[in-house]
Protein backbone atom coordinates (compact mmCIF):
# COMPACT_ATOMS: atom_id res chain seq x y z
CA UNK A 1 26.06 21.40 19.01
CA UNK A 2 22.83 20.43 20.45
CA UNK A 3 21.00 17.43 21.87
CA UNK A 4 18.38 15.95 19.83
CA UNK A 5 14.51 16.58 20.69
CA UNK A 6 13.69 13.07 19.39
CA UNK A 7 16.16 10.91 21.41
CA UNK A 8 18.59 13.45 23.60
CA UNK A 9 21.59 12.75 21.76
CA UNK A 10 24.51 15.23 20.65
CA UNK A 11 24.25 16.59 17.11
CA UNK A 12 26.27 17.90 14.33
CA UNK A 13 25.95 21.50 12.81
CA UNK A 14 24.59 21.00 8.89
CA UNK A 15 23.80 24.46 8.09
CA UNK A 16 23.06 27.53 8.93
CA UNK A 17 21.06 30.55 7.13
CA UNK A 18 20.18 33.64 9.80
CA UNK A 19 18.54 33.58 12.07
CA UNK A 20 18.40 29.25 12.22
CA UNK A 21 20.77 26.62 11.71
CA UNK A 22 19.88 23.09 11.13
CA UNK A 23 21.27 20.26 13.16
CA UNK A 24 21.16 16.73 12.72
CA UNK A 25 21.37 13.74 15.36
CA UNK A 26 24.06 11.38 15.34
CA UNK A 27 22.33 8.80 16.49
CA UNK A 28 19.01 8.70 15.26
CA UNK A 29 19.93 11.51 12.14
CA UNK A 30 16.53 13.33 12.81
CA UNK A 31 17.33 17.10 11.27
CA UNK A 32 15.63 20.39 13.29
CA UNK A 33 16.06 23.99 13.35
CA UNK A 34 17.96 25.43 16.37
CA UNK A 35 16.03 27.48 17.43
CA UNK A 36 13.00 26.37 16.61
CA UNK A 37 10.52 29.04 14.77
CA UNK A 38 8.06 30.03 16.77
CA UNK A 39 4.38 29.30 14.99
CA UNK A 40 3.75 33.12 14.12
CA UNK A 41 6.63 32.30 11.77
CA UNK A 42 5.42 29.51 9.90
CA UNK A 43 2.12 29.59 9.75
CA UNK A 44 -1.02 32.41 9.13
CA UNK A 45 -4.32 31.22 10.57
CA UNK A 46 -5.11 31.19 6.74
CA UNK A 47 -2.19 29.21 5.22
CA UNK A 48 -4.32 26.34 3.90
CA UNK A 49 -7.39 28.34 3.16
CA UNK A 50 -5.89 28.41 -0.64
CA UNK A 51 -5.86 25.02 -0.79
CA UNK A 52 -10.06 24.33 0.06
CA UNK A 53 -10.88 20.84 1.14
CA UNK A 54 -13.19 18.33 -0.20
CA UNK A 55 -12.81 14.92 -0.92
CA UNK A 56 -11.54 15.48 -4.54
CA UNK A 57 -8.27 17.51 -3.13
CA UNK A 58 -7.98 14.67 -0.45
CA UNK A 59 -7.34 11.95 -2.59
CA UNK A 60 -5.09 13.85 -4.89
CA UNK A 61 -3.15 14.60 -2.27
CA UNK A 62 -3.43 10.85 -0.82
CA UNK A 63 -1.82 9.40 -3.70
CA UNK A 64 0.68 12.01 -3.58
CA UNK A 65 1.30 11.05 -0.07
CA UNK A 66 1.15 6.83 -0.99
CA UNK A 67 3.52 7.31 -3.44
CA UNK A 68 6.21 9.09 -1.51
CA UNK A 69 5.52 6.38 1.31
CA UNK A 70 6.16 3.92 -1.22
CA UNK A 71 9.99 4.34 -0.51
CA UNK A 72 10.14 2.82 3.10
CA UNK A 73 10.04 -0.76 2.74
CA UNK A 74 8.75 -1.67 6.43
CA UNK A 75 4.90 -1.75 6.57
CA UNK A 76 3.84 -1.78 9.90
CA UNK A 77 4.52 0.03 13.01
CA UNK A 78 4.38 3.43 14.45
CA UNK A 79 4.75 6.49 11.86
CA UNK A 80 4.68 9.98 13.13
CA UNK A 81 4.03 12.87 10.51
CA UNK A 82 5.41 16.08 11.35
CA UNK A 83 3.60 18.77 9.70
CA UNK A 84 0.73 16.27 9.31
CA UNK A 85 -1.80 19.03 7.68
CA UNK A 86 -5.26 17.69 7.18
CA UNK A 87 -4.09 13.59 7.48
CA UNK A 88 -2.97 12.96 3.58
CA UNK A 89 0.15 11.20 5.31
CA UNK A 90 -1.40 9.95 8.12
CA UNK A 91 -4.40 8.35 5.98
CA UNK A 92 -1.69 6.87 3.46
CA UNK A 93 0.19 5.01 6.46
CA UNK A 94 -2.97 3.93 7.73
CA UNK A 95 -4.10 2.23 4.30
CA UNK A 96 -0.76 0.47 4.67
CA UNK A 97 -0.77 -1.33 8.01
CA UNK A 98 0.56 1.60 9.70
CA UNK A 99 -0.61 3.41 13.39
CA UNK A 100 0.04 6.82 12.52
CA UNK A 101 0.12 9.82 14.43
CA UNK A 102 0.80 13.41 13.33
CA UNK A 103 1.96 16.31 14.55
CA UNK A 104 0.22 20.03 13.33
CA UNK A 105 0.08 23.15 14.81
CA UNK A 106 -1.97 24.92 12.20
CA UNK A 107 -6.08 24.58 12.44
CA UNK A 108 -5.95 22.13 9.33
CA UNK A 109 -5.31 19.46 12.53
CA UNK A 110 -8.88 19.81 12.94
CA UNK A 111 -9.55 17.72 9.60
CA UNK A 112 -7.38 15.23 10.30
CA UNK A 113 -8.71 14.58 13.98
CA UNK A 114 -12.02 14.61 12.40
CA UNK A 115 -11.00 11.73 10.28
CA UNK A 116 -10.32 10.27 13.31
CA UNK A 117 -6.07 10.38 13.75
CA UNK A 118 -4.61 11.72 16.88
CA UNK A 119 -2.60 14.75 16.27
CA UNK A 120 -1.00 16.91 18.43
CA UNK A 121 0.90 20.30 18.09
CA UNK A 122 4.33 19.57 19.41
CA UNK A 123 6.39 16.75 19.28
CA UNK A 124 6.47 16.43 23.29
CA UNK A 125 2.87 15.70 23.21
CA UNK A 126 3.38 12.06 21.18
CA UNK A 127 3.33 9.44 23.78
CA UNK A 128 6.50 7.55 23.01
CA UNK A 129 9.56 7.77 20.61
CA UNK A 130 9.47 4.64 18.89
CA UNK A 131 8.77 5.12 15.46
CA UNK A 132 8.97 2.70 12.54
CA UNK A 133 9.10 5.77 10.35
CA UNK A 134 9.10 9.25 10.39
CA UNK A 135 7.92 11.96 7.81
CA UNK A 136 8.22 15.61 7.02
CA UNK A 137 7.06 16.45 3.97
């Protein structure tokens, strides 16, 4: 059991795989690791390098990002992308009547601030925790 980092309620164990187990709220059903990886973990300064950026791999991975956003019928509101990389989600909301924010903690934040979307590297650093949606993808 844990309380959730999103709204402070008690969670349920969903599973576990050493050294982390997942957890899952339930109240709001947000899902995190417990204990959460530390960055040196997840990401290499380098871990998008492979990917390059220019506008051609943006838009690829726009539509990519509009289409999976196409499943949550509300338009409108607040949505919060974890793992936001360089704004593909956050520019996708935005093109639908969304405020987005994002959360990165890998340099590829830099892009999406550029492109003008506040992004922060930890979840405490949102203002708020009313969301219309929230994605991790």
């Amino acid at each position: 059991m844990g309380h959730c980092p999103a709204c402070g309620h008690p969670s349920d164990h969903v599973w576990a795989r050493a050294p982390w187990r997942a957890l899952q709220c339930n109240r709001c059903s947000f899902v995190w690791l417990d204990p959460v990886p530390p960055s040196v973990h997840t990401y290499a300064a380098s871990y998008y390098d492979h990917w390059g950026m220019n506008d051609t791999i943006f838009e690829m991975k726009l539509l990519t990002s509009a289409r999976a956003l196409s499943h949550i019928p509300e338009h409108g509101g607040r949505l919060l992308d974890i793992g936001c990389a360089h704004g593909y989600m956050l520019e996708a909301a935005r093109r639908r009547g969304f405020d987005p924010l994002g959360v990165e903690i890998s340099p590829a934040a830099e892009e999406a601030r550029r492109r003008g979307f506040f992004v922060r590297k930890t979840l405490e650093e949102i203002p708020g925790r009313d969301f219309t949606a929230v994605t991790m993808i």
